[in-house]
C-alpha atoms as a PDB file:
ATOM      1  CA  UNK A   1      80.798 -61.288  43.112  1.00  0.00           C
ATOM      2  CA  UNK A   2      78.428 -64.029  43.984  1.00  0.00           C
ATOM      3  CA  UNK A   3      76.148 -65.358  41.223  1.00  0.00           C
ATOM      4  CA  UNK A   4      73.373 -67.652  40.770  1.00  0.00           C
ATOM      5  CA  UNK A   5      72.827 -70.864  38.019  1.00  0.00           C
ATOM      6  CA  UNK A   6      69.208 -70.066  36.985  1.00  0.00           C
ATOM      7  CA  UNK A   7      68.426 -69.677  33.243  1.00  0.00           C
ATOM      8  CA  UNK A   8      65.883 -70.757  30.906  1.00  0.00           C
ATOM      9  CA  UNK A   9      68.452 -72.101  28.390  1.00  0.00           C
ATOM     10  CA  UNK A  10      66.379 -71.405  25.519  1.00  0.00           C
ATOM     11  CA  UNK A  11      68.821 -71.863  22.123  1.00  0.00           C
ATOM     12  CA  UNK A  12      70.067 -74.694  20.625  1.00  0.00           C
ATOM     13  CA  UNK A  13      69.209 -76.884  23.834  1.00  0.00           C
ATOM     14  CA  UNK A  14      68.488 -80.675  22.667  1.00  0.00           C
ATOM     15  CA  UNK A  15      69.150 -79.872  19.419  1.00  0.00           C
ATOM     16  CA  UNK A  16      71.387 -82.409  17.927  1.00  0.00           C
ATOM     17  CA  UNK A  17      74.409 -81.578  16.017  1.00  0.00           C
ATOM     18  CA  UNK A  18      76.978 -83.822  13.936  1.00  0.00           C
ATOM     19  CA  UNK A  19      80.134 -83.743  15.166  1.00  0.00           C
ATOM     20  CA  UNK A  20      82.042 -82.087  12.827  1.00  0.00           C
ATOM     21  CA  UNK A  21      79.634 -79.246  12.860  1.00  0.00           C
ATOM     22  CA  UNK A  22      80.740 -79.043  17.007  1.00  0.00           C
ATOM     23  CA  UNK A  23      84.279 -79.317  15.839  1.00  0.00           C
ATOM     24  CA  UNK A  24      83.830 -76.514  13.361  1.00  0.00           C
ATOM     25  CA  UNK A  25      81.858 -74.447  15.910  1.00  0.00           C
ATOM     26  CA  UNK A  26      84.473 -74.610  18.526  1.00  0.00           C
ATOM     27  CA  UNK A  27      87.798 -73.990  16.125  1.00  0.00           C
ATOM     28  CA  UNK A  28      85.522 -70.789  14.945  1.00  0.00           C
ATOM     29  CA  UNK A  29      84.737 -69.666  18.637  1.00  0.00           C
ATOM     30  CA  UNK A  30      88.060 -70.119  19.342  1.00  0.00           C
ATOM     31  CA  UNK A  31      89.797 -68.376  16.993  1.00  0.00           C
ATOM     32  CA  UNK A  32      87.199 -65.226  16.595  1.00  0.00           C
ATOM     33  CA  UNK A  33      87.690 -65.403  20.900  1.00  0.00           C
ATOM     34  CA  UNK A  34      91.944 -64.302  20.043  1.00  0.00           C
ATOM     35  CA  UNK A  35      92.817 -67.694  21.767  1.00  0.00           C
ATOM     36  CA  UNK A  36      93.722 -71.601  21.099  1.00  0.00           C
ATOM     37  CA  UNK A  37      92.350 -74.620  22.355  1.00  0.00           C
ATOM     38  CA  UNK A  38      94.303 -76.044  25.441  1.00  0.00           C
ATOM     39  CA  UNK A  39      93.999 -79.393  26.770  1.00  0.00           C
ATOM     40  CA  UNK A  40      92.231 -77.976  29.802  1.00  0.00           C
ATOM     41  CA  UNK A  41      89.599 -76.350  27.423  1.00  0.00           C
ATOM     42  CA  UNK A  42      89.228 -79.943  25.085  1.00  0.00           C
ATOM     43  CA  UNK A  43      86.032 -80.205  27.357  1.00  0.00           C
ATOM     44  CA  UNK A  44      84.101 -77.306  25.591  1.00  0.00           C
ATOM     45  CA  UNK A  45      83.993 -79.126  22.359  1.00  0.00           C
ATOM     46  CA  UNK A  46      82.294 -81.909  24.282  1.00  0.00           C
ATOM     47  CA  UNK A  47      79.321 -79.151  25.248  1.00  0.00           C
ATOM     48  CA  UNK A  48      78.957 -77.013  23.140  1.00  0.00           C
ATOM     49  CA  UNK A  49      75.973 -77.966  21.206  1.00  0.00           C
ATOM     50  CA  UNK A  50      73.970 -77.922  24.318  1.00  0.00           C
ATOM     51  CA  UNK A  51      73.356 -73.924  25.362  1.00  0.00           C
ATOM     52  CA  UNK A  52      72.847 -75.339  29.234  1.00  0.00           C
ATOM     53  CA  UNK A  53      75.309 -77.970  28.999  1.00  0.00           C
ATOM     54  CA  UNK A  54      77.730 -75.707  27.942  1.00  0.00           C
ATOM     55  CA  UNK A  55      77.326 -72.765  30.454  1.00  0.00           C
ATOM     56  CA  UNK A  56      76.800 -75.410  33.458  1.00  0.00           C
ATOM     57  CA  UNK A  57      80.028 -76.995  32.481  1.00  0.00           C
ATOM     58  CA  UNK A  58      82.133 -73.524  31.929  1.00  0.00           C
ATOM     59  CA  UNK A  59      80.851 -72.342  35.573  1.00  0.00           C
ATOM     60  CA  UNK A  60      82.353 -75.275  37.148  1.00  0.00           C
ATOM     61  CA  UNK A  61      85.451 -75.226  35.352  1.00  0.00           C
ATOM     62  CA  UNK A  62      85.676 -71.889  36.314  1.00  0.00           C
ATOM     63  CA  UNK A  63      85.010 -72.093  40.095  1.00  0.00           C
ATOM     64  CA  UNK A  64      87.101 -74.818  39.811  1.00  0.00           C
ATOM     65  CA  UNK A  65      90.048 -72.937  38.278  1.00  0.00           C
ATOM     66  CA  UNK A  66      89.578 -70.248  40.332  1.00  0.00           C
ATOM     67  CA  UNK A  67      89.689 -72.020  43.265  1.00  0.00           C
ATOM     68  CA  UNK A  68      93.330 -73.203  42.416  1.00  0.00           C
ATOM     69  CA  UNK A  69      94.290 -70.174  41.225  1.00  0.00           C
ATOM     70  CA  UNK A  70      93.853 -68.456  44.773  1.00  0.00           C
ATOM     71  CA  UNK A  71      95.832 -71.745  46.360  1.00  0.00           C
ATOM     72  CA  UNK A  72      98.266 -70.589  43.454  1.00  0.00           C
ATOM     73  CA  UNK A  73      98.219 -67.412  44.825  1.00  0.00           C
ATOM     74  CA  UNK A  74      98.763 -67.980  48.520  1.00  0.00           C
ATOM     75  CA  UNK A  75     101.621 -70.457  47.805  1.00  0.00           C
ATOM     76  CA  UNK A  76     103.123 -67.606  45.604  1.00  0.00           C
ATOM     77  CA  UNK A  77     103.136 -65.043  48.670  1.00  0.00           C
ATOM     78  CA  UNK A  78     104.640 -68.249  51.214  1.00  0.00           C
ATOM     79  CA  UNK A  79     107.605 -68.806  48.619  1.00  0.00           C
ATOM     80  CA  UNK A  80     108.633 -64.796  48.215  1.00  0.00           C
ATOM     81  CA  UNK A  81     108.249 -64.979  52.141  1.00  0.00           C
ATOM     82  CA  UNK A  82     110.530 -67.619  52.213  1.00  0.00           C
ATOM     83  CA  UNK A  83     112.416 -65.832  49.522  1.00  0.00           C
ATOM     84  CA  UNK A  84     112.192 -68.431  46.836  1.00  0.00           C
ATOM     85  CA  UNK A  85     111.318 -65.888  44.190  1.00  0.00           C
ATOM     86  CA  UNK A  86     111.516 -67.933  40.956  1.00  0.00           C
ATOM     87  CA  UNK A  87     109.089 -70.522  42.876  1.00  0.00           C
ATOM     88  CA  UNK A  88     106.593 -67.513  43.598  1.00  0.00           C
ATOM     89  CA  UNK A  89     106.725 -66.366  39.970  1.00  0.00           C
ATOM     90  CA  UNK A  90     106.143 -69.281  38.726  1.00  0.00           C
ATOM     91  CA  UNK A  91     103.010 -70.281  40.837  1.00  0.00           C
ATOM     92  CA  UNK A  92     101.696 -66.993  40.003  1.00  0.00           C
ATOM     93  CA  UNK A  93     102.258 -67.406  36.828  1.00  0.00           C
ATOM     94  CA  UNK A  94     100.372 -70.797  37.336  1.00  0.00           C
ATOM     95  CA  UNK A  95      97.014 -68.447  38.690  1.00  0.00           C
ATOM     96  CA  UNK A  96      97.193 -65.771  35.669  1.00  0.00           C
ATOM     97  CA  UNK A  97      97.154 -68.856  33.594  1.00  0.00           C
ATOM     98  CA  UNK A  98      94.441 -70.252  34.866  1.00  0.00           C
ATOM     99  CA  UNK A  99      92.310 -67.058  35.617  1.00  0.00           C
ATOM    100  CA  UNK A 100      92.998 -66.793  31.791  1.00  0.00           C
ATOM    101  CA  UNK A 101      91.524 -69.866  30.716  1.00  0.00           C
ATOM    102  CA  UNK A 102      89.116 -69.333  32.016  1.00  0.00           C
ATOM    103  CA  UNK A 103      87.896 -65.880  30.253  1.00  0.00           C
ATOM    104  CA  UNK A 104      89.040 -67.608  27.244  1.00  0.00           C
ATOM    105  CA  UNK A 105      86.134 -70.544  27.758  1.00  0.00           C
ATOM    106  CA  UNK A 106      83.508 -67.491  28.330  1.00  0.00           C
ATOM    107  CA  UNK A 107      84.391 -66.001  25.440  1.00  0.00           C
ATOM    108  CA  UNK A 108      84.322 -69.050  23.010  1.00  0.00           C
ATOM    109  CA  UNK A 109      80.810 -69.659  24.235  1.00  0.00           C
ATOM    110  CA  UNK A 110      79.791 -66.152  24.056  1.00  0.00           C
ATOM    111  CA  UNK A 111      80.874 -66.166  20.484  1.00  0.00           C
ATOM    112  CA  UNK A 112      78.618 -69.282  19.904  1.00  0.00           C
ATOM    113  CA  UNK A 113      75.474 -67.854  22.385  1.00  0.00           C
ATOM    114  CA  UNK A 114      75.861 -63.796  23.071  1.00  0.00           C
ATOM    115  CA  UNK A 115      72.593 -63.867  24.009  1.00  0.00           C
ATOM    116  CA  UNK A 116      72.951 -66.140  27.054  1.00  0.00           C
ATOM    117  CA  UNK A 117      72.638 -64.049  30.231  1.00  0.00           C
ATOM    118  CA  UNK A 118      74.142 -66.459  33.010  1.00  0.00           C
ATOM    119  CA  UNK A 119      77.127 -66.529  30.605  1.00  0.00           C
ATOM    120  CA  UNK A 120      77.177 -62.595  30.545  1.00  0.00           C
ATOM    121  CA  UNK A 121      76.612 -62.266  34.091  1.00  0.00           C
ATOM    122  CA  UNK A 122      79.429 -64.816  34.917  1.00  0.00           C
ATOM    123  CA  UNK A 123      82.045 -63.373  32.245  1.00  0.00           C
ATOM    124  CA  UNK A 124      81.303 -60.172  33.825  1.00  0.00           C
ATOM    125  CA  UNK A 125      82.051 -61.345  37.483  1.00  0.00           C
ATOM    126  CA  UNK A 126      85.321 -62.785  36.498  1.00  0.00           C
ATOM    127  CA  UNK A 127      86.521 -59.080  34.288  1.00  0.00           C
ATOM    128  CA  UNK A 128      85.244 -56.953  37.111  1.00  0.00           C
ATOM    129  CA  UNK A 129      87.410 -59.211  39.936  1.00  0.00           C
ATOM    130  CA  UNK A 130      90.196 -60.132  37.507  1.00  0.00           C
ATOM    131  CA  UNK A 131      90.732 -58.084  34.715  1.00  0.00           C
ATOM    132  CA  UNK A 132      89.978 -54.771  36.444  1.00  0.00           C
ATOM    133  CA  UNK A 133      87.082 -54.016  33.975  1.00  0.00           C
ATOM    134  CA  UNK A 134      84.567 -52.459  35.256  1.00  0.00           C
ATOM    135  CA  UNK A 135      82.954 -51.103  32.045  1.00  0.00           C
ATOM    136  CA  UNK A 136      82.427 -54.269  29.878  1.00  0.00           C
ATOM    137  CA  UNK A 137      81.328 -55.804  33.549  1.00  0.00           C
ATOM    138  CA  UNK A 138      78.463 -53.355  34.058  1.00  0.00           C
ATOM    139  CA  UNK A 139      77.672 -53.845  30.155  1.00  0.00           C
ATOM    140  CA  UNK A 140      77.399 -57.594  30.506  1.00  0.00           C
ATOM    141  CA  UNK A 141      75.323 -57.322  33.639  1.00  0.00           C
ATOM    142  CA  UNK A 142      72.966 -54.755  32.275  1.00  0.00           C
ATOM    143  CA  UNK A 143      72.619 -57.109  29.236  1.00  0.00           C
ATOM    144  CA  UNK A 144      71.626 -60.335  31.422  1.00  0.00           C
ATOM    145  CA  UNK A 145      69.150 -57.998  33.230  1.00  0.00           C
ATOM    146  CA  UNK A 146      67.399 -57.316  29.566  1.00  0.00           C
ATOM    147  CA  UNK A 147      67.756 -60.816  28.350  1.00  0.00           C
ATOM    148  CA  UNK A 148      66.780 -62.919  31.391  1.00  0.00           C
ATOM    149  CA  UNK A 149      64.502 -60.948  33.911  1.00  0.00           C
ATOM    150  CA  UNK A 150      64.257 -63.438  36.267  1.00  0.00           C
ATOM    151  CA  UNK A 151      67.868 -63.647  36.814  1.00  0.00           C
ATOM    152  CA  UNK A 152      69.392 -62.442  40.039  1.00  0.00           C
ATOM    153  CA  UNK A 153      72.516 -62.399  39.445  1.00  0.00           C
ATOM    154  CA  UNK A 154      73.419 -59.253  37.787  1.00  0.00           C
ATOM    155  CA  UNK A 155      71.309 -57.285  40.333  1.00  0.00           C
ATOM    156  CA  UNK A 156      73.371 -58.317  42.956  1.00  0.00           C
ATOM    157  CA  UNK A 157      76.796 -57.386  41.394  1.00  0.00           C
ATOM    158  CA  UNK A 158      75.205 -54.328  40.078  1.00  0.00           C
ATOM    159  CA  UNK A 159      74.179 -53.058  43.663  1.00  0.00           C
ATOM    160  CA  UNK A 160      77.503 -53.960  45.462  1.00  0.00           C
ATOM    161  CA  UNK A 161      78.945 -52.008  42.032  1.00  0.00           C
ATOM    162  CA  UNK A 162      77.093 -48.853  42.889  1.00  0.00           C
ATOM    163  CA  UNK A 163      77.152 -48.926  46.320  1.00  0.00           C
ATOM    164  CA  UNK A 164      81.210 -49.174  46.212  1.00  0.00           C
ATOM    165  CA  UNK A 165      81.709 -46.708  43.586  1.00  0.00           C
ATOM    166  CA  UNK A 166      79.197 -44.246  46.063  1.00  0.00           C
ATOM    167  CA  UNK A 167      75.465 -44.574  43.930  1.00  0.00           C
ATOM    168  CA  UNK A 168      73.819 -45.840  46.907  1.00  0.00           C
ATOM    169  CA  UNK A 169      70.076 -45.090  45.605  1.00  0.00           C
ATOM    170  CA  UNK A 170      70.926 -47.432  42.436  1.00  0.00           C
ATOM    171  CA  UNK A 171      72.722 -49.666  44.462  1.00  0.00           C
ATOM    172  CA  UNK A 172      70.254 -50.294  47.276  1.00  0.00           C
ATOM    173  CA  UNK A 173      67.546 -50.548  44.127  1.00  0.00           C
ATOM    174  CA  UNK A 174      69.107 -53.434  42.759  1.00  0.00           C
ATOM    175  CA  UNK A 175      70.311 -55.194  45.783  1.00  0.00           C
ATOM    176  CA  UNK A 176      66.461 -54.782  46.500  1.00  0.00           C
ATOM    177  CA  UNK A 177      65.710 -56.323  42.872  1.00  0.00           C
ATOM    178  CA  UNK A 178      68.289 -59.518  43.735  1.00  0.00           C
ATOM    179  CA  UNK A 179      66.430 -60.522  46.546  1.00  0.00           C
ATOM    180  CA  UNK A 180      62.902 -60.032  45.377  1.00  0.00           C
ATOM    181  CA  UNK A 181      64.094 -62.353  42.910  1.00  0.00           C
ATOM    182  CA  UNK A 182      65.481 -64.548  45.445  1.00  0.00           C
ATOM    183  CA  UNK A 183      65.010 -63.888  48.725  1.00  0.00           C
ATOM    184  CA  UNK A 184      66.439 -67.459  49.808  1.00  0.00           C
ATOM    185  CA  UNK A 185      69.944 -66.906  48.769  1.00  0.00           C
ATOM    186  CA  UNK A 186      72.497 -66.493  51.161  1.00  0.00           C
ATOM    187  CA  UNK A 187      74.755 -63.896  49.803  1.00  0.00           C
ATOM    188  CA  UNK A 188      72.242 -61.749  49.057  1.00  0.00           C
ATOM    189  CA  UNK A 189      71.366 -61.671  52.450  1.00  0.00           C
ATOM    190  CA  UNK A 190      74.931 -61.116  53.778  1.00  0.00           C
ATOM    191  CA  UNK A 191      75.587 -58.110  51.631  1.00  0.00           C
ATOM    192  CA  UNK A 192      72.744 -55.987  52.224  1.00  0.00           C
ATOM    193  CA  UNK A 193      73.559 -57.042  55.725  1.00  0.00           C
ATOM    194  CA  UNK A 194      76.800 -55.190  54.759  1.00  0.00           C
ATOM    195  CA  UNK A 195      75.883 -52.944  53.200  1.00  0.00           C
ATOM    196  CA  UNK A 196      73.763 -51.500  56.448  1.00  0.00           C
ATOM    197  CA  UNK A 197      76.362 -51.970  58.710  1.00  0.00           C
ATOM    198  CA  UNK A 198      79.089 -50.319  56.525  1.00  0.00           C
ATOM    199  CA  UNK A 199      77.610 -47.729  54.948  1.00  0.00           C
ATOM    200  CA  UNK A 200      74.676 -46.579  57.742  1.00  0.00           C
ATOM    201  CA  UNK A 201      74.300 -43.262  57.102  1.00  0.00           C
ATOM    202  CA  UNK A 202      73.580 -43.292  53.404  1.00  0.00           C
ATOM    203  CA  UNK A 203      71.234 -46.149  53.717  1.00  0.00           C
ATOM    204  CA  UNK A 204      69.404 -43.785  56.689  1.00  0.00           C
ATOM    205  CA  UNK A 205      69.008 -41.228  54.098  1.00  0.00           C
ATOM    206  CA  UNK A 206      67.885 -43.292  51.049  1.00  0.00           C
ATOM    207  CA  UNK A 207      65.385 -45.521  53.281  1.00  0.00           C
ATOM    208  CA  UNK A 208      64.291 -42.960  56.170  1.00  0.00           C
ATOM    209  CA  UNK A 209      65.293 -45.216  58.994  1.00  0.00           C
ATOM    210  CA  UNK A 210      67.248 -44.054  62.194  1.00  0.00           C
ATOM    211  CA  UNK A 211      70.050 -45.406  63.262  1.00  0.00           C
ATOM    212  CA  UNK A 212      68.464 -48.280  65.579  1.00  0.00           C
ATOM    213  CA  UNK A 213      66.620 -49.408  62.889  1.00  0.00           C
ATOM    214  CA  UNK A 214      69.021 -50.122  60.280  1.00  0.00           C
ATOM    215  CA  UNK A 215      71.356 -51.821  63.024  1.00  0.00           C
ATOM    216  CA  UNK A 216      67.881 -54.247  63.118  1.00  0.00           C
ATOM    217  CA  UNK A 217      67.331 -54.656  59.542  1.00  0.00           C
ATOM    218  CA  UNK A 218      70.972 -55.444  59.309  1.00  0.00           C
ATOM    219  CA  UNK A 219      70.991 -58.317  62.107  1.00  0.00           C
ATOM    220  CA  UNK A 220      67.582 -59.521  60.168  1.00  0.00           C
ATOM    221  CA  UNK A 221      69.268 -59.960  57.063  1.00  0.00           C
ATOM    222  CA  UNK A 222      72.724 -61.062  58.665  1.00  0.00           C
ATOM    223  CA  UNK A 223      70.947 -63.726  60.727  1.00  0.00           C
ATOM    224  CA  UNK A 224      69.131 -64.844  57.208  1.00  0.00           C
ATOM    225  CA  UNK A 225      72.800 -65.414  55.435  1.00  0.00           C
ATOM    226  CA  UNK A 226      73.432 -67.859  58.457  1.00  0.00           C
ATOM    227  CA  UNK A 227      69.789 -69.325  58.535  1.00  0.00           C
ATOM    228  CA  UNK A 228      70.052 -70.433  54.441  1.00  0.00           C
ATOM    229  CA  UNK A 229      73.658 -71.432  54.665  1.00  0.00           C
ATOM    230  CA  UNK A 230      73.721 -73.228  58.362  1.00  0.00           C
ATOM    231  CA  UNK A 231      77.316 -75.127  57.008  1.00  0.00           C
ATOM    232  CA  UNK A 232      79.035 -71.953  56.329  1.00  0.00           C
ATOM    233  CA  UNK A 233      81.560 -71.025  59.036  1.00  0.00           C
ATOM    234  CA  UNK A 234      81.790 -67.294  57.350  1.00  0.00           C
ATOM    235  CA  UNK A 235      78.289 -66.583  57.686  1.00  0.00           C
ATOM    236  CA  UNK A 236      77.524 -67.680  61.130  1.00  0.00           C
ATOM    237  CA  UNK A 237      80.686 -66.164  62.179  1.00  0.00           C
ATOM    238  CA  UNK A 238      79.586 -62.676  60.882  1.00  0.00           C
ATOM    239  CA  UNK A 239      76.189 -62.913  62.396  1.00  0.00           C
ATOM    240  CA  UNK A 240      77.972 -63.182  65.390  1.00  0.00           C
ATOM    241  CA  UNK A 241      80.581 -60.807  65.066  1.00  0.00           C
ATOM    242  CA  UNK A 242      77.776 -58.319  64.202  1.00  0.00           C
ATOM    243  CA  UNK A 243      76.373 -58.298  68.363  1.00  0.00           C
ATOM    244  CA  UNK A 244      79.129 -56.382  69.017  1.00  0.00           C
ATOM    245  CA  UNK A 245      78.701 -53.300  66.484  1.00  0.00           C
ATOM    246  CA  UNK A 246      74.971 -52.988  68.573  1.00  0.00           C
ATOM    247  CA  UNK A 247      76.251 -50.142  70.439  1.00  0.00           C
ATOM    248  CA  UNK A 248      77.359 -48.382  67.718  1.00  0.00           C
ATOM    249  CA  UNK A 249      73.443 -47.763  66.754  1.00  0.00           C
ATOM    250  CA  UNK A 250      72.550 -47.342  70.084  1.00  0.00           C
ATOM    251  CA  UNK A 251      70.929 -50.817  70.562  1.00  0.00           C
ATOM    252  CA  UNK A 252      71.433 -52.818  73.427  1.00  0.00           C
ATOM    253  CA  UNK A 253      72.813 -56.091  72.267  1.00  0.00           C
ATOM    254  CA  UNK A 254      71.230 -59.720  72.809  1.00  0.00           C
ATOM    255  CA  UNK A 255      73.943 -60.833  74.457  1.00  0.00           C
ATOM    256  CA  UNK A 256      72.616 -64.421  75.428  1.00  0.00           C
ATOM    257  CA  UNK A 257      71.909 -64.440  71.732  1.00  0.00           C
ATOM    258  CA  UNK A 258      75.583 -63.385  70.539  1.00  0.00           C
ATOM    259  CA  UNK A 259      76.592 -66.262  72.769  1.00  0.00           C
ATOM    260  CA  UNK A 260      74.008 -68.853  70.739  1.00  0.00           C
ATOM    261  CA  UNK A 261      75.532 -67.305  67.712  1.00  0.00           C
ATOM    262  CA  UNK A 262      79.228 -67.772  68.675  1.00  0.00           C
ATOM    263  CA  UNK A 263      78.541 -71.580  69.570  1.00  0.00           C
ATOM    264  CA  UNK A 264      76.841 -72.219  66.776  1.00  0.00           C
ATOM    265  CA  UNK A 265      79.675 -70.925  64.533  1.00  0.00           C
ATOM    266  CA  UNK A 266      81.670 -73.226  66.385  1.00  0.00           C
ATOM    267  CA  UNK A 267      79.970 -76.383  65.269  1.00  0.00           C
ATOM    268  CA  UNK A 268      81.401 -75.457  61.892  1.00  0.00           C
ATOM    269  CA  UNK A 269      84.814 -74.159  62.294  1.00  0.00           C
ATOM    270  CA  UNK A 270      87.159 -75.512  59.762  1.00  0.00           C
ATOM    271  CA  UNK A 271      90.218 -75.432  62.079  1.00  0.00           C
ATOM    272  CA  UNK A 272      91.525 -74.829  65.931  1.00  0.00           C
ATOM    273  CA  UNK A 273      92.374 -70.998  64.732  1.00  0.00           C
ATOM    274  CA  UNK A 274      88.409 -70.941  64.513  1.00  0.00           C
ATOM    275  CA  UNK A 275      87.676 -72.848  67.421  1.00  0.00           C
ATOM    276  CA  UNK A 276      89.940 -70.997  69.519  1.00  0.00           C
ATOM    277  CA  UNK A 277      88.118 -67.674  67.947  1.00  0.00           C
ATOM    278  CA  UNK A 278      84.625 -68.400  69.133  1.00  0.00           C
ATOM    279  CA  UNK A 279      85.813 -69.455  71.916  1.00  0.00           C
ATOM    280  CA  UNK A 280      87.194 -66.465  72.782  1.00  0.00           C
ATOM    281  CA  UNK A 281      84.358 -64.185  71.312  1.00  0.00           C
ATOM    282  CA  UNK A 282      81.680 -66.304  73.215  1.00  0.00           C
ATOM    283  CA  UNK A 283      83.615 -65.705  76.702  1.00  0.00           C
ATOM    284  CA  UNK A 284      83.575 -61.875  75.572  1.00  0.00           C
ATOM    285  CA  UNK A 285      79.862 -62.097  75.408  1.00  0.00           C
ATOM    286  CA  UNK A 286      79.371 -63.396  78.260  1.00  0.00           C
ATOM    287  CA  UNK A 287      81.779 -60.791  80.082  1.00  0.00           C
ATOM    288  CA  UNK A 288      79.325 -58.008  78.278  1.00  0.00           C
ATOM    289  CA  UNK A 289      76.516 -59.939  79.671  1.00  0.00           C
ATOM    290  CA  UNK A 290      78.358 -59.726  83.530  1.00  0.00           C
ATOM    291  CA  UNK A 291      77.982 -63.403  83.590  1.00  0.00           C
ATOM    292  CA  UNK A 292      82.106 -64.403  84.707  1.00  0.00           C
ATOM    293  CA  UNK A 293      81.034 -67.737  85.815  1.00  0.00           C
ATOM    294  CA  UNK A 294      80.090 -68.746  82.007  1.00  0.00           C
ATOM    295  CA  UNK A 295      83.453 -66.886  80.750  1.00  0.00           C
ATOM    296  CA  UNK A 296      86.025 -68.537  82.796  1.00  0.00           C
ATOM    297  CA  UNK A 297      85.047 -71.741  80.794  1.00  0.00           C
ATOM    298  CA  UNK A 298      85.004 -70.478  77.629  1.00  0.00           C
ATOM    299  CA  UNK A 299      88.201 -68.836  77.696  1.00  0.00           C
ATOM    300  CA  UNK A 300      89.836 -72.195  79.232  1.00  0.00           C
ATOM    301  CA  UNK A 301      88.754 -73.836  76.281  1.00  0.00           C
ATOM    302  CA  UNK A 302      90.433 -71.263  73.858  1.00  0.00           C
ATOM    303  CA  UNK A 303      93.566 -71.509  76.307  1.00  0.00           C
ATOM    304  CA  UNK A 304      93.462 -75.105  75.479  1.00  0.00           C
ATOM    305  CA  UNK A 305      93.603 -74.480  72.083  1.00  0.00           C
ATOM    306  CA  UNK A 306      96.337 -71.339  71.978  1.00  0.00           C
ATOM    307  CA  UNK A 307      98.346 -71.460  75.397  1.00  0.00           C
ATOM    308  CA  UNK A 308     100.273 -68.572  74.738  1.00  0.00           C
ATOM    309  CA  UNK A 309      97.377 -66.498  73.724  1.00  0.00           C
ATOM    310  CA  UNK A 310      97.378 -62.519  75.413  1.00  0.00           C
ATOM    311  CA  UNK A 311      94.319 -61.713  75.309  1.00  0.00           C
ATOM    312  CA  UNK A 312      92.802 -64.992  76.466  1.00  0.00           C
ATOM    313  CA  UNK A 313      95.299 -64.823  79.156  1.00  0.00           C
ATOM    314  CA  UNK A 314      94.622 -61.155  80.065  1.00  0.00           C
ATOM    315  CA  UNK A 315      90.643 -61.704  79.477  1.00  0.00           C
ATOM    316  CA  UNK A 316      91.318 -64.965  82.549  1.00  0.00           C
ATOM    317  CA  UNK A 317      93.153 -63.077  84.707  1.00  0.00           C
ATOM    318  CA  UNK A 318      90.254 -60.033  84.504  1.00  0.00           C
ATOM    319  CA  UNK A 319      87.618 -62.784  84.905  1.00  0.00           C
ATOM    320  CA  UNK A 320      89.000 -64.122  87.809  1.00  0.00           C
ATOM    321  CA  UNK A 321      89.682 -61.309  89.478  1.00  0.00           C
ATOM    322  CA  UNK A 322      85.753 -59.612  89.280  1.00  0.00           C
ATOM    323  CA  UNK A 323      85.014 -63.457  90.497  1.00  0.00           C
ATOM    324  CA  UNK A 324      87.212 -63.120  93.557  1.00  0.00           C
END
């Protein structure tokens, strides 16, 4: 779930504390959280007096953790592929752990501020994706909505919530509610774009589009994700994977656009795997556009990239033969 760092931050912020007071708070949180202190945790003790401090510094540990944790999780999947079991328990092992940490620094600052709503939301992001608790997830999320009404946040996990589980109405009504409370943020964007494209005909229903128009108000808020977040390779791909669904709602593509799209993705590819991919995707444009002469390059340049490639090869060989 994605979530946002607003809050007003309004206990205990500047308020200065001794330090055995801290220390005291922290053992407390601790121990009424069913957990102990690890090194990797010494940090909160640091914080804790500070409401904003303390939340800022618990969401980067825990983007941080959770970061390694997936690496954790991919190496875990290459070693049982390579059939080193023992080496793909433990590095999973090494993810629970750290997925674990970090619910145990939510809770220890819940304990001190359950009031806090970026600290609900955020707790309730991590149980819904990683504990498989949906119930205390919606609880926290409806609880940040009470406490902090300008938070986004919890809107936006509430609507992908609903509109998963099949509540489209409530879903669509608080995706709505996330991005009148911030309109500029990428994700946002790229889920109701989603959310269209995935799940048309309820959204025809609920809004009283047609088909054509919720392709459009798709593409609108797809192209937005890529707008606000012009580094992200994920983003501008999808906006330009999304040309090709056109048909599917009776639109006619942009296809001169879709080709913009694809080259613009490729200014931010990450590796050749993504080069090669836009590559490939732009020459397909271009062949849906009946323009050969700019596809023969473009699928060159993925050749370049991926020899061996099929479809590149196949796509050539059809290319040069409607050129002949």
């Amino acid at each position: 779930m994605s979530a946002v760092v607003h809050n007003k931050g309004t206990r205990f912020v500047g308020t200065v504390v001794s330090i055995a007071v801290v220390a005291v708070l922290v053992r407390v949180a601790f121990s009424a959280a069913g957990g102990e202190q690890t090194p990797e945790l010494a940090f909160i003790e640091g914080v804790i007096a500070n409401e904003t401090e303390a939340i800022d510094a618990i969401r980067r540990f825990d983007q941080a953790q959770l970061a390694l944790a997936s690496w954790d999780i991919d190496n875990a999947r290459t070693l049982d592929a390579n059939g080193d079991s023992a080496g793909a328990e433990e590095s999973a092992g090494s993810a629970r752990r750290r997925v674990g940490m970090v619910d145990q620094a939510y809770r220890v600052f819940l304990r001190a501020y359950p009031d806090n709503a970026r600290g609900l939301s955020y707790h309730g992001e991590l149980l819904y994706d990683h504990f498989d608790d949906p119930v205390t997830a919606l609880k926290n999320w409806h609880l940040a909505t009470s406490l902090d009404r300008t938070l986004s946040a919890p809107h936006n996990n509430l609507g992908l919530h609903y509109c998963h589980v099949g509540s489209y109405q409530k879903g669509l009504r608080s995706l709505d509610k996330a991005l009148e409370l911030d309109s500029d943020h990428a994700d946002y964007q790229f889920n109701m774009a989603q959310i269209y494209l995935v799940h048309g005909p309820q959204v025809e229903k609920i809004r009283g589009w047609d088909k054509k128009r919720v392709y459009r108000e798709a593409m609108k808020h797809s192209k937005r994700a890529a707008e606000l977040a012009p580094d992200d390779y994920e983003l501008r791909q999808d906006y330009a994977v999304n040309f090709f669904a056109a048909e599917n709602y009776g639109v006619e593509a942009d296809w001169k656009e879709a080709a913009v799209a694809w080259s613009a993705a490729r200014e931010k590819a990450r590796n050749q795997t993504e080069e090669f991919y836009t590559w490939l995707n732009e020459a397909r444009v271009w062949i849906e556009h009946d323009d050969t002469k700019r596809a023969e390059p473009c699928l060159d340049a993925a050749l370049a990239i991926i020899p061996e490639s099929g479809v590149a090869l196949s796509l050539l060989k059809k290319v040069q033969e409607q050129g002949d």
